[in-house]
C-alpha atoms as a PDB file:
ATOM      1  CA  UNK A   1      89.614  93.753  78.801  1.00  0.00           C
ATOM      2  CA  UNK A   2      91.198  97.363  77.670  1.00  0.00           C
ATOM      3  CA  UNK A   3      93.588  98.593  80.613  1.00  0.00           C
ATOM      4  CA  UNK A   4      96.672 101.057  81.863  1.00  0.00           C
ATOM      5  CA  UNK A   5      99.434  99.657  83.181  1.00  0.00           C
ATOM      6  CA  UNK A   6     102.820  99.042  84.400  1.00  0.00           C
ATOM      7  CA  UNK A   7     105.156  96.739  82.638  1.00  0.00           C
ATOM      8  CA  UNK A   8     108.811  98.276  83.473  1.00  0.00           C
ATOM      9  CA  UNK A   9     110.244 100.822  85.733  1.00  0.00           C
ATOM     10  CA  UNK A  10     111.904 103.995  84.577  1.00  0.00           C
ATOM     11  CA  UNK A  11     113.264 106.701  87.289  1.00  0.00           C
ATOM     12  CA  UNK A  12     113.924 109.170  84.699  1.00  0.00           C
ATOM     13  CA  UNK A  13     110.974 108.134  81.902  1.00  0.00           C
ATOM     14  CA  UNK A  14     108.323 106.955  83.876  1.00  0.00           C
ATOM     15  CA  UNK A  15     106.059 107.162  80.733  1.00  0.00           C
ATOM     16  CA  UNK A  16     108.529 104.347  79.104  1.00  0.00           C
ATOM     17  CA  UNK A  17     106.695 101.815  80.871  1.00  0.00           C
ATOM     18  CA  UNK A  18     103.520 102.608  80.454  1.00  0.00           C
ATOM     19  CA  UNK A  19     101.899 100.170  78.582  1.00  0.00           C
ATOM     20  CA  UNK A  20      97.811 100.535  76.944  1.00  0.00           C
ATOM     21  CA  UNK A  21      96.426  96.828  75.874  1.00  0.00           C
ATOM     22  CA  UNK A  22      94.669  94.140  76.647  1.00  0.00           C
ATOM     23  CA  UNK A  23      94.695  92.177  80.332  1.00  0.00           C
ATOM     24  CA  UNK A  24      93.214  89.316  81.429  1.00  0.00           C
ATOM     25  CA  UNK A  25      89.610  89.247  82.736  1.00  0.00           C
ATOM     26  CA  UNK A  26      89.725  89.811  86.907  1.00  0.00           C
ATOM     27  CA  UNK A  27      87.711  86.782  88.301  1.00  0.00           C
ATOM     28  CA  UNK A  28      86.771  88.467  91.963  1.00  0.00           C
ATOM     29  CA  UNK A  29      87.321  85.542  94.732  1.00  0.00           C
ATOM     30  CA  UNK A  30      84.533  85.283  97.979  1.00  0.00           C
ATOM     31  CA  UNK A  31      83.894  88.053  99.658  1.00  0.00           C
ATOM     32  CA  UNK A  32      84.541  90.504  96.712  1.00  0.00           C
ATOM     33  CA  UNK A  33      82.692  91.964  93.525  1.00  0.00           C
ATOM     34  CA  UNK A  34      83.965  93.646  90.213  1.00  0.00           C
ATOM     35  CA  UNK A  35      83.027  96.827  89.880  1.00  0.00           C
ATOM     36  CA  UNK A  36      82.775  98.020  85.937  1.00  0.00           C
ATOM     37  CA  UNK A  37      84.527 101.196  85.606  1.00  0.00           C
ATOM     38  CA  UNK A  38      82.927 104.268  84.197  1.00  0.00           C
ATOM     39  CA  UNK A  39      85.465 106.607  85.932  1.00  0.00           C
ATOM     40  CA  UNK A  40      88.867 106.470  87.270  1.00  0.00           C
ATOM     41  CA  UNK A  41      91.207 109.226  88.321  1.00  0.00           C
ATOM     42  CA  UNK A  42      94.700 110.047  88.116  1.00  0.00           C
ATOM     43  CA  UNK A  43      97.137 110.550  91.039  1.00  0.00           C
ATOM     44  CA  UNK A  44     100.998 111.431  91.574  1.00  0.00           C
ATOM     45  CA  UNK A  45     100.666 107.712  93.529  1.00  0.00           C
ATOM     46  CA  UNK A  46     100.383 106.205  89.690  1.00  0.00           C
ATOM     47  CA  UNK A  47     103.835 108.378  88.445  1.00  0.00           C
ATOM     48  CA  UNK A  48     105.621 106.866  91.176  1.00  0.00           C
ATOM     49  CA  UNK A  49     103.974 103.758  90.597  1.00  0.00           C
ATOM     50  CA  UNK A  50     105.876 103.551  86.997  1.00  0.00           C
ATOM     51  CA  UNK A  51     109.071 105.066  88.645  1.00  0.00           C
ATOM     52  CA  UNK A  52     109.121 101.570  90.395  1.00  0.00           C
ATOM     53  CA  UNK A  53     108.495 103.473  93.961  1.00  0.00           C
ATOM     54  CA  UNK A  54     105.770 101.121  95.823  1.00  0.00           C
ATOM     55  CA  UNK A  55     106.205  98.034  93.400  1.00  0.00           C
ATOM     56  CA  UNK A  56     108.683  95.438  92.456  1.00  0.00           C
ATOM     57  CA  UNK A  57     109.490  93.872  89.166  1.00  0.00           C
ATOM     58  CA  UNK A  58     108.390  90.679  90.170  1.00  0.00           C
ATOM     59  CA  UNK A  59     104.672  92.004  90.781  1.00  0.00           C
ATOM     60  CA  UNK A  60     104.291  93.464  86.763  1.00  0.00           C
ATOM     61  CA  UNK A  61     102.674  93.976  84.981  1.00  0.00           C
ATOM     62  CA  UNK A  62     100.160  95.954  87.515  1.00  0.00           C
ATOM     63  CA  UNK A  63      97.255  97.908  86.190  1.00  0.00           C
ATOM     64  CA  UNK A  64      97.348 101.170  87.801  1.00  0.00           C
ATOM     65  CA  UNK A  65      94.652 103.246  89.421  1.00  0.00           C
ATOM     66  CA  UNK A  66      93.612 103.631  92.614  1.00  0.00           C
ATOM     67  CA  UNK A  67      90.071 105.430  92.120  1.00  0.00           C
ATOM     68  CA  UNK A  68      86.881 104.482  90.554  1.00  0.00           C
ATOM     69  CA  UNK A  69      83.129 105.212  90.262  1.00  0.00           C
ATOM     70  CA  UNK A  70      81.395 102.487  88.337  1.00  0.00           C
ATOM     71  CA  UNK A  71      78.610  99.680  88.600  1.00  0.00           C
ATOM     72  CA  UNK A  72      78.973  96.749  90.940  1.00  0.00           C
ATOM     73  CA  UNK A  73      77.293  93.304  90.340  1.00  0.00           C
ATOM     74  CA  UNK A  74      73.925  94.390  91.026  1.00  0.00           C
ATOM     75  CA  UNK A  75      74.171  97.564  88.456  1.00  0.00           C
ATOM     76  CA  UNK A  76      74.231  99.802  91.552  1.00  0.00           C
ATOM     77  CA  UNK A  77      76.370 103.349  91.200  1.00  0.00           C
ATOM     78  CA  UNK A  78      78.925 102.709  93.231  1.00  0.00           C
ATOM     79  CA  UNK A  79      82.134 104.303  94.625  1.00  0.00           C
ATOM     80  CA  UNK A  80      85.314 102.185  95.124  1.00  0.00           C
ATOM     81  CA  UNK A  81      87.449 102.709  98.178  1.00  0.00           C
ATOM     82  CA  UNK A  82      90.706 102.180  97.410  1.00  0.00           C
ATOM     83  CA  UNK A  83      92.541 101.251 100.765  1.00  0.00           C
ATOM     84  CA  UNK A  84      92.863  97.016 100.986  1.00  0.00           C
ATOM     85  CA  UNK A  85      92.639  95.799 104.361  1.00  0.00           C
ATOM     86  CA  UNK A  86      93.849  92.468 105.997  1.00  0.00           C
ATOM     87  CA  UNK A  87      90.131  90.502 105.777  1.00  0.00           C
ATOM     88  CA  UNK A  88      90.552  89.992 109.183  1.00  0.00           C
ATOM     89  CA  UNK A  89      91.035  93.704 109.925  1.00  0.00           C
ATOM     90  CA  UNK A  90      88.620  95.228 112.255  1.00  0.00           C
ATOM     91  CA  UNK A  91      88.191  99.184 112.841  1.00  0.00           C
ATOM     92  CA  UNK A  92      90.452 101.889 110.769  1.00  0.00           C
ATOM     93  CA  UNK A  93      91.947 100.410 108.017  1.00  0.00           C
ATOM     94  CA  UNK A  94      94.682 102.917 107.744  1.00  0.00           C
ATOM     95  CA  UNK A  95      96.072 101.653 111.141  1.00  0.00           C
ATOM     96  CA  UNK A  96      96.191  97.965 108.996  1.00  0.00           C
ATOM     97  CA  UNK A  97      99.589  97.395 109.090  1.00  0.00           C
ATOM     98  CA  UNK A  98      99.036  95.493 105.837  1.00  0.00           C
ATOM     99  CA  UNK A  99      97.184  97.421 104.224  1.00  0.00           C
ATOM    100  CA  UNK A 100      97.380  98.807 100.841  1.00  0.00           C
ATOM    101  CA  UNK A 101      96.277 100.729  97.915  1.00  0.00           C
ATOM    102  CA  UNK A 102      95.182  99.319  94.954  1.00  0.00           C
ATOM    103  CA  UNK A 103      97.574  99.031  92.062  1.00  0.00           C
ATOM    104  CA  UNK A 104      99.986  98.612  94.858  1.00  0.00           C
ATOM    105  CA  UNK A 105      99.133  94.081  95.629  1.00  0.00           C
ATOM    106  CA  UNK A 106      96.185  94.403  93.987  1.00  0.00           C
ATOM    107  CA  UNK A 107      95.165  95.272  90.113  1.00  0.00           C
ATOM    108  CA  UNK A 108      93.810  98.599  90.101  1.00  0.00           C
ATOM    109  CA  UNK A 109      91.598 100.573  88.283  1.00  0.00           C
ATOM    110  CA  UNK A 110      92.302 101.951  85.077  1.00  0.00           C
ATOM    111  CA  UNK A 111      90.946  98.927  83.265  1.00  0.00           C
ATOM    112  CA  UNK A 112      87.048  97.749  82.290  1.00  0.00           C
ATOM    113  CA  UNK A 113      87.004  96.071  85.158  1.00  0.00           C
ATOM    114  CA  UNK A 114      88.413  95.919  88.774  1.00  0.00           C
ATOM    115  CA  UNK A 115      87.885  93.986  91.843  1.00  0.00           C
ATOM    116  CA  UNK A 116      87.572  94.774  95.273  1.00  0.00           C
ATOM    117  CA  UNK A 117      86.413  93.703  98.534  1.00  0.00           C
ATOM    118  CA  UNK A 118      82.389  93.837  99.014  1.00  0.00           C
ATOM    119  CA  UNK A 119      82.634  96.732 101.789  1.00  0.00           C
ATOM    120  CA  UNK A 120      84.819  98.570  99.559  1.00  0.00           C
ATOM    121  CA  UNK A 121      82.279  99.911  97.285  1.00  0.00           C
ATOM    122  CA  UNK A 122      79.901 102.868  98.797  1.00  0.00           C
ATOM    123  CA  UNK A 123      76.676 103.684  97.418  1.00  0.00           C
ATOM    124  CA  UNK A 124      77.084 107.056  94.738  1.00  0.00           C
ATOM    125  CA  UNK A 125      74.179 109.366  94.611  1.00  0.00           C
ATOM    126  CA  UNK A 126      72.362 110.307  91.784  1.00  0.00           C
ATOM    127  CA  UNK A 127      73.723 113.997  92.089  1.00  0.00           C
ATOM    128  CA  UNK A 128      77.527 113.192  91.630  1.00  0.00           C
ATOM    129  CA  UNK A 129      78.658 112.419  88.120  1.00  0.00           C
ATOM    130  CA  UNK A 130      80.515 109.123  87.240  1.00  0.00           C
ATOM    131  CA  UNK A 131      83.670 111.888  86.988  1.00  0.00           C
ATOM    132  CA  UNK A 132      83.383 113.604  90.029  1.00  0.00           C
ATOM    133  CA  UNK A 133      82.894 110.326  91.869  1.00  0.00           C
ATOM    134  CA  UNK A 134      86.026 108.797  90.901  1.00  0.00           C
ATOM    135  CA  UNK A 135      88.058 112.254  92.082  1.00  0.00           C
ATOM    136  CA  UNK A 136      86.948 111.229  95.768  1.00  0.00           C
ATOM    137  CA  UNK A 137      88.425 108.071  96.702  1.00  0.00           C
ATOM    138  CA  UNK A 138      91.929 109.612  97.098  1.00  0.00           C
ATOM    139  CA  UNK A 139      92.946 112.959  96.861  1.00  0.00           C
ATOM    140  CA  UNK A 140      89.459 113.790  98.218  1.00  0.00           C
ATOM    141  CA  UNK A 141      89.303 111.035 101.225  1.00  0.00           C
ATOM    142  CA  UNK A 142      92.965 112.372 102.203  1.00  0.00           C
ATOM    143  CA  UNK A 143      91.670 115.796 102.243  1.00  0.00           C
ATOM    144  CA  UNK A 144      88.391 115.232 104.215  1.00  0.00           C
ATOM    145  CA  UNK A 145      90.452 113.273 107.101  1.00  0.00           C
ATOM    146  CA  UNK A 146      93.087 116.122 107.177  1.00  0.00           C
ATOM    147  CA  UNK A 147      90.378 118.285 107.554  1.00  0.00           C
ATOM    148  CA  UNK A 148      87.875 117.162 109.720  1.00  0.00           C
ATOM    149  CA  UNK A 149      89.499 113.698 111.389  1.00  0.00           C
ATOM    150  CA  UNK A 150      93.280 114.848 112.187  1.00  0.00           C
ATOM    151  CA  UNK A 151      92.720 118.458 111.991  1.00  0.00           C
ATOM    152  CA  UNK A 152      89.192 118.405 114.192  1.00  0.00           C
ATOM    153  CA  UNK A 153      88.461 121.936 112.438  1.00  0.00           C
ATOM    154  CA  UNK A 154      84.367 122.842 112.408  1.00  0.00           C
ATOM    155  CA  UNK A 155      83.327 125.710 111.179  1.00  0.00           C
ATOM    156  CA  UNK A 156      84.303 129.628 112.026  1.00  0.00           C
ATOM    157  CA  UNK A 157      88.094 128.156 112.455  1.00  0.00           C
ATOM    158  CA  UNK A 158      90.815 129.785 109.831  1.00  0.00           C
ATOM    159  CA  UNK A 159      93.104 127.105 107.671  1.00  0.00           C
ATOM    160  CA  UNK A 160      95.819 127.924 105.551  1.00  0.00           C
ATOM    161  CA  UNK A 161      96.456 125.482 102.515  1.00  0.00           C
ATOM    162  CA  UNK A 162      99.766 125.118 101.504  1.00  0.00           C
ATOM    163  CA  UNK A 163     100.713 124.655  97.304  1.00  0.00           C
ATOM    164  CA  UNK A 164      97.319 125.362  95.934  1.00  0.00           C
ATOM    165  CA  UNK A 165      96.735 123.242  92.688  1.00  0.00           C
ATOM    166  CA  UNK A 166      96.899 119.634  93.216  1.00  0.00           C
ATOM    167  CA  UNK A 167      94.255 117.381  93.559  1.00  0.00           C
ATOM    168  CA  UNK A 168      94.576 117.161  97.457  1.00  0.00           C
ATOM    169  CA  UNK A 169      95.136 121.113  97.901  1.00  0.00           C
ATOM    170  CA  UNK A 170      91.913 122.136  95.805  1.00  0.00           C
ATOM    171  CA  UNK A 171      90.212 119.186  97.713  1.00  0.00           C
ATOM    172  CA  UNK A 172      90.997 120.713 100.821  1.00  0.00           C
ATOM    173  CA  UNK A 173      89.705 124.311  99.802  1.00  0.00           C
ATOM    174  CA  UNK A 174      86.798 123.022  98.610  1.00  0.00           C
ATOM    175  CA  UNK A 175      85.537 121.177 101.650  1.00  0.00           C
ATOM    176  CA  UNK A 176      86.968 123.422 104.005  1.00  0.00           C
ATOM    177  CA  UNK A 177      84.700 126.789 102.260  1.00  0.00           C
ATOM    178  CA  UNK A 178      81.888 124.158 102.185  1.00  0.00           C
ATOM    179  CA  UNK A 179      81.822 123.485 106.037  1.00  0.00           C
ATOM    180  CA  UNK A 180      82.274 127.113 106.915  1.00  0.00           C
ATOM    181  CA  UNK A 181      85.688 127.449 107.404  1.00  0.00           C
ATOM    182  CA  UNK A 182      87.792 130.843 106.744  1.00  0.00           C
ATOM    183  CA  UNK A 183      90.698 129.819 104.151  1.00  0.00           C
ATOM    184  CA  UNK A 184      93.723 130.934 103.254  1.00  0.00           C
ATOM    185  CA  UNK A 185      95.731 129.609 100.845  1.00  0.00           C
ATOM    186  CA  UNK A 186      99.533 129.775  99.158  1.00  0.00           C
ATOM    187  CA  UNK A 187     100.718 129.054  95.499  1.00  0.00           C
ATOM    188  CA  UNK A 188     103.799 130.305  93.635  1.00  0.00           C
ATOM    189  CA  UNK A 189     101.874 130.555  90.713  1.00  0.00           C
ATOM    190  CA  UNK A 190      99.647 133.715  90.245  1.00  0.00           C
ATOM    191  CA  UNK A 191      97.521 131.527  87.733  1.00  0.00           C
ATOM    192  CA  UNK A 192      97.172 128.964  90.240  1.00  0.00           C
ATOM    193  CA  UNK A 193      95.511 131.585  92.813  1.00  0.00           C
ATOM    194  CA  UNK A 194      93.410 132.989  90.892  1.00  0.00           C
ATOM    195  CA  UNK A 195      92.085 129.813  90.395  1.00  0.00           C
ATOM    196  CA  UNK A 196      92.391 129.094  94.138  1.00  0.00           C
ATOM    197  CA  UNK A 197      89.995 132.221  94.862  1.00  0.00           C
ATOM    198  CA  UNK A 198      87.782 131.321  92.049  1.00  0.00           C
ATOM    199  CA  UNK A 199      87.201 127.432  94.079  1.00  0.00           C
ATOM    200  CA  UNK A 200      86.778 128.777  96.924  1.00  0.00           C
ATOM    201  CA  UNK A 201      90.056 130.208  98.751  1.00  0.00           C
ATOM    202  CA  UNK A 202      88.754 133.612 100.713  1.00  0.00           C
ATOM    203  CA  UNK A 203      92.604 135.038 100.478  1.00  0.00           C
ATOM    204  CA  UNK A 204      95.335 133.867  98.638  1.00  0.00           C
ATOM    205  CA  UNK A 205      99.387 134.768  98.996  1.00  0.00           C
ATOM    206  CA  UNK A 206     102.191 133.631  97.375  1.00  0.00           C
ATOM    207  CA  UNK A 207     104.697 130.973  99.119  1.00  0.00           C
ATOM    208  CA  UNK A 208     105.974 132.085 101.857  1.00  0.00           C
ATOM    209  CA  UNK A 209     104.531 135.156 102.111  1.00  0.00           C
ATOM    210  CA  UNK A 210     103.662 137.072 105.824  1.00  0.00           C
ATOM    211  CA  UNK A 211      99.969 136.537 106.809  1.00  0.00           C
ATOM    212  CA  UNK A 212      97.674 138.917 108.205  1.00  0.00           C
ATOM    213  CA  UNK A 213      96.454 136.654 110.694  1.00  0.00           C
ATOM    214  CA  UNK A 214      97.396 133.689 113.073  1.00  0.00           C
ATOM    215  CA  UNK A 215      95.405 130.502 111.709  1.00  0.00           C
ATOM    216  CA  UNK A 216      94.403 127.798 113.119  1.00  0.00           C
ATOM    217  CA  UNK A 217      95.749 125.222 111.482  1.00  0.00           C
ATOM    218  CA  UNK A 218      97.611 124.059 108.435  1.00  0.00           C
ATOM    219  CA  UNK A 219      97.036 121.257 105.876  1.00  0.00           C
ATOM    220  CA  UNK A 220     100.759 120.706 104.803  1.00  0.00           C
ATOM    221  CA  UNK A 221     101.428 118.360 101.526  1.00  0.00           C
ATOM    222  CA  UNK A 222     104.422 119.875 100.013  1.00  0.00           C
ATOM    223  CA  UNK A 223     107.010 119.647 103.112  1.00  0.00           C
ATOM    224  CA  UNK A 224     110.309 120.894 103.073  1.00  0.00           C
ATOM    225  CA  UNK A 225     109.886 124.422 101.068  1.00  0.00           C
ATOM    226  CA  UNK A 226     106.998 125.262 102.941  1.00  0.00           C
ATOM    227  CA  UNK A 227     107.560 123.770 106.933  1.00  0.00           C
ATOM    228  CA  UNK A 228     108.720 126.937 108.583  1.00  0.00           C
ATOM    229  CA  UNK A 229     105.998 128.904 106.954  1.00  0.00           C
ATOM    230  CA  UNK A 230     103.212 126.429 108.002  1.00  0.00           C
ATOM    231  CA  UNK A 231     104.742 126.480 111.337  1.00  0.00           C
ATOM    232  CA  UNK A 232     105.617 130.430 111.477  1.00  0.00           C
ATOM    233  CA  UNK A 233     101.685 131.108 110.593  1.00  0.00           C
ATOM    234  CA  UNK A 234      99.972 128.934 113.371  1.00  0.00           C
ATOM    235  CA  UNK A 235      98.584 131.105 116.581  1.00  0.00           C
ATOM    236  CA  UNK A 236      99.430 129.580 119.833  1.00  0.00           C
ATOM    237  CA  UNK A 237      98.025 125.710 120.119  1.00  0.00           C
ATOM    238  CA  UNK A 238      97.779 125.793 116.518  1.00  0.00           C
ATOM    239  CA  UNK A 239      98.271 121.905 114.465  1.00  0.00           C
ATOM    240  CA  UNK A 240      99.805 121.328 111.211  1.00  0.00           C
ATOM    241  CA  UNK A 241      98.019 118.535 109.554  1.00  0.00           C
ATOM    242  CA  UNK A 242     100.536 116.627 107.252  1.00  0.00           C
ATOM    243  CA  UNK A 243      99.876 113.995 104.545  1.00  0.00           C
ATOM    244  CA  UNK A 244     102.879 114.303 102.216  1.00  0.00           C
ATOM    245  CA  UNK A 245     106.248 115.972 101.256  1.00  0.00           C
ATOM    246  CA  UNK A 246     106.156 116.684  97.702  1.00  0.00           C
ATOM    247  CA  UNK A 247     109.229 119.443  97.915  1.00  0.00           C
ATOM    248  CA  UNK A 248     111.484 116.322  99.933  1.00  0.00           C
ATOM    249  CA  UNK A 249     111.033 114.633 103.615  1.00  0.00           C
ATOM    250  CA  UNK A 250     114.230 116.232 104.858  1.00  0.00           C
ATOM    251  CA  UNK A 251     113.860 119.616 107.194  1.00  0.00           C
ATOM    252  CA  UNK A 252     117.268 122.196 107.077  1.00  0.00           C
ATOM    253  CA  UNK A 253     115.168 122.992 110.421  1.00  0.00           C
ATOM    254  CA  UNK A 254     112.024 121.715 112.055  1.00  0.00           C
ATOM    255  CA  UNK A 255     111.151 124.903 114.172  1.00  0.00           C
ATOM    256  CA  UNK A 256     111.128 122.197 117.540  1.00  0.00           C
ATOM    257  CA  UNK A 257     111.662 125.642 119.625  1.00  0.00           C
ATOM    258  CA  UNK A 258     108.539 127.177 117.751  1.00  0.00           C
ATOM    259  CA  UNK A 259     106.648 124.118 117.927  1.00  0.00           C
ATOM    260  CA  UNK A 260     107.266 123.288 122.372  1.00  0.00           C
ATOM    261  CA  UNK A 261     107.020 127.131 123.547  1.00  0.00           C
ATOM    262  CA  UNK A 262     103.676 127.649 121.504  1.00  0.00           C
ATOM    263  CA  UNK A 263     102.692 123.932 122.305  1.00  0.00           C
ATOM    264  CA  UNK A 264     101.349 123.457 118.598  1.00  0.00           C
ATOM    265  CA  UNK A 265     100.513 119.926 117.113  1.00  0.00           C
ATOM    266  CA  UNK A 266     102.063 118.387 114.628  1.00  0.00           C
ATOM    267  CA  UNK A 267      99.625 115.511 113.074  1.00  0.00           C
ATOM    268  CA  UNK A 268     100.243 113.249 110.522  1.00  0.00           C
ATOM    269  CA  UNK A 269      97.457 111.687 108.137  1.00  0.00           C
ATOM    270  CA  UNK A 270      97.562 108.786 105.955  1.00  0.00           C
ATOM    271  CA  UNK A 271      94.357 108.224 103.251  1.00  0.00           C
ATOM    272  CA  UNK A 272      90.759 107.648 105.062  1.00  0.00           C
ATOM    273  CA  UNK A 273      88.524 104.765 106.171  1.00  0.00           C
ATOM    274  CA  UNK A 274      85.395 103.426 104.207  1.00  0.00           C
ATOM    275  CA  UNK A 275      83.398 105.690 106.516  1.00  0.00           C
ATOM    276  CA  UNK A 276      84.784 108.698 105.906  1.00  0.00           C
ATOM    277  CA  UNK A 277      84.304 107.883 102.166  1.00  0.00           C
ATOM    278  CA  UNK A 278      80.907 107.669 102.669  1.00  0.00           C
ATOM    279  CA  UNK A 279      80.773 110.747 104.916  1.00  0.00           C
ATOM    280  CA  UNK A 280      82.693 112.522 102.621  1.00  0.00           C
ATOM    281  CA  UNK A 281      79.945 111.484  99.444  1.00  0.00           C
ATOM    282  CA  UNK A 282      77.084 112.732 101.720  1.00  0.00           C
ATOM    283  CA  UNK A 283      78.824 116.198 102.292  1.00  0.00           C
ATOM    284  CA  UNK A 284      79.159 116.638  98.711  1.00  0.00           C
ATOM    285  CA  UNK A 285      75.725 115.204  97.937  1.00  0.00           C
ATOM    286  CA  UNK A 286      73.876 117.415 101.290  1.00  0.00           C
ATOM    287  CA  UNK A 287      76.264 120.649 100.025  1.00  0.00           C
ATOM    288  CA  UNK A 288      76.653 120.759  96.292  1.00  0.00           C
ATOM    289  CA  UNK A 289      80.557 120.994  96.689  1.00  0.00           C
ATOM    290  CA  UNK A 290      81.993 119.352  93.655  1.00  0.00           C
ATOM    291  CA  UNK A 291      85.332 118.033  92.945  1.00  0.00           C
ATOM    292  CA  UNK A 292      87.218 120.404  90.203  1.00  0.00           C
ATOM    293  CA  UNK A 293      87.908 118.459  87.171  1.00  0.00           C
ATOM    294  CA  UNK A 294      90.801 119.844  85.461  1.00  0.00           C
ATOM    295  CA  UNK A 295      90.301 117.464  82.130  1.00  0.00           C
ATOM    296  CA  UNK A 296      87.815 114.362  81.064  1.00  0.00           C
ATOM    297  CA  UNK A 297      90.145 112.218  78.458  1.00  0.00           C
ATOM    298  CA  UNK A 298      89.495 108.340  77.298  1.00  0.00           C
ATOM    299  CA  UNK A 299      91.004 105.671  79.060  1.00  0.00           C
ATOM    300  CA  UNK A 300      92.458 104.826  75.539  1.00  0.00           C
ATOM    301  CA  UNK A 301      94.170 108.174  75.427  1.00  0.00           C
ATOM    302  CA  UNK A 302      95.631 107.679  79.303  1.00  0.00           C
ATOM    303  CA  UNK A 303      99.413 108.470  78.089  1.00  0.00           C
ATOM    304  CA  UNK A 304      97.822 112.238  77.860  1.00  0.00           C
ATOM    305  CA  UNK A 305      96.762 112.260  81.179  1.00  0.00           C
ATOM    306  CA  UNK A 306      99.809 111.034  82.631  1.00  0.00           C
ATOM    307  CA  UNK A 307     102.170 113.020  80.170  1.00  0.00           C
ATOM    308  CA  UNK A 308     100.349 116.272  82.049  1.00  0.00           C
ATOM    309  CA  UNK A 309     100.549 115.483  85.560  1.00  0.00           C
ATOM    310  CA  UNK A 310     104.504 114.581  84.745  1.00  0.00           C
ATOM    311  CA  UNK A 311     104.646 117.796  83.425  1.00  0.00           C
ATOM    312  CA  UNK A 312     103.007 119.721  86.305  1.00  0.00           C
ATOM    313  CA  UNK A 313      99.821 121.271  84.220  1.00  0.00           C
ATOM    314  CA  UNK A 314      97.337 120.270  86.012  1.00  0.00           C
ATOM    315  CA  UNK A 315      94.847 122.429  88.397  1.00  0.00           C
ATOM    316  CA  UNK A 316      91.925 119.969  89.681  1.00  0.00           C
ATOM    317  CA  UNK A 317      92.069 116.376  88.748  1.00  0.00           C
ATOM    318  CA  UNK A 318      92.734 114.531  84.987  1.00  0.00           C
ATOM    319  CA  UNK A 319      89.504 111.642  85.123  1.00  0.00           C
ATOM    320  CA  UNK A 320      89.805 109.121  82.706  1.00  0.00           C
ATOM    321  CA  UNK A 321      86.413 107.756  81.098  1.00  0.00           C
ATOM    322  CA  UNK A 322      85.000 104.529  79.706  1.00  0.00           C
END
């Protein structure tokens, strides 16, 4: 079968190991199905994936790709949830100590085929696209538990979205407008708010900038160059919702003053369950909130895809097709 993936490591070059050929059939053991891909997105996880962060040599080659929207067995539209857990794993998988993502111990999804266990795949609806399916499983399953999960926000709240444009950040203004939240959100790049009104956003301000208003809460991704600002804009018993550090882990300062005197919450968030997967496809499918595409391109033309999101110009999510 045609596939993406990994068959060296390169810091510096990432795109140097990125290899587009032929892999062996995946034969799916008991318990699991192959799912035949129509749809698979693109994430940062798959960049760092070919800078060798996540894998070891020993493991390659490793097709890449952690989302997918395809048929399984049966020729039902299906979505494919990307988070492995131990088979003996009962409740939230992303407390599964040995848990994983796919691509990471397991082939992934940028390939024909892929396969996964049976109550990884959730039914797709007839009103969500192959393409906007496959957006969901990550950057879209991260947002909805930072959001509603972690964060606890309902509607009538105010959230501020810090580093509007990547999949994650226009995931969470999207779903936040669509269950009646007020949102605010930051950029650097006066393109990339525009665009951030245009999805939703009801104000946008550039980084760092003073807000109007106390919110409260903040979905933080980026990390260092935006911490004191997240924390700085919270009223009172505010939470800051974090699920990466894009800008670097490390803090110059953490605001711990800020965050005991005004007793805010600071809550971390890894991925989503199965649940929330399927939660998240019924919200889309009850609201007509859509994931923003920002390209469609052939899974034989990947290299473009990934050549893009290395070079930062992307708004929305690159979707490769089959």
């Amino acid at each position: 079968m045609f596939a993406v993936y990994a068959d060296s490591f390169s810091s510096d070059n990432p795109l140097d190991g990125l290899i587009l050929g032929e892999r062996p059939d995946p034969v799916a053991p008991e318990g699991w199905t192959t799912v035949t891909v129509k749809a698979a997105s693109l994430n940062h996880h798959d960049l760092w994936s070919l800078r060798g962060v996540g894998l070891k040599a020993e493991q390659l080659p490793m097709i890449l790709g952690c989302d997918a929207a395809g048929y399984d067995e049966g020729g039902n539209e299906v979505v494919v949830h990307a988070v492995i857990s131990s088979p003996d794993w009962a409740g939230d998988e992303t407390f599964d100590p040995k848990r994983s993502l796919l691509s990471e111990r397991h082939q992934g999804t940028f390939a024909d085929k892929v396969i996964v266990p049976r109550r990884n795949v959730v039914a797709k609806p007839a009103s969500l696209s192959f393409a906007e399916a496959a957006c969901l499983p990550t950057a879209w399953l991260t947002a909805y538990r930072m959001l509603f999960t972690q964060g606890g926000l309902k509607a009538g709240e105010t959230v501020l979205v810090q580093g509007a444009g990547g999949g994650v950040a226009t995931a969470l203004i999207t779903l936040a407008r669509a269950a009646g939240l007020r949102v605010l959100a930051t950029s650097r790049d006066e393109a990339k708010r525009a665009r951030a009104l245009e999805i939703g956003a009801h104000e946008v301000y550039e980084s760092g900038a003073r807000l109007p208003v106390k919110v409260d809460a903040v979905m933080e991704t980026v990390g260092r160059a935006t911490w004191s600002h997240s924390i700085r804009a919270l009223r009172p018993g505010g939470r800051i919702v974090i699920s990466g550090t894009t800008s670097g882990p490390q803090l110059d300062d953490a605001e711990l003053t800020r965050i005991f005197f005004l007793q805010l919450s600071v809550i971390g968030s890894t991925m989503g369950t199965r649940d929330e997967l399927a939660s998240l496809v019924a919200m889309l499918d009850a609201t007509g909130a859509r994931p923003l595409i920002d390209r469609e391109i052939p899974l034989t033309d990947a290299r473009d895809g990934f050549a893009a999101m290395a070079a930062g110009d992307v708004f929305g999510k690159i979707v490769f097709t089959r």
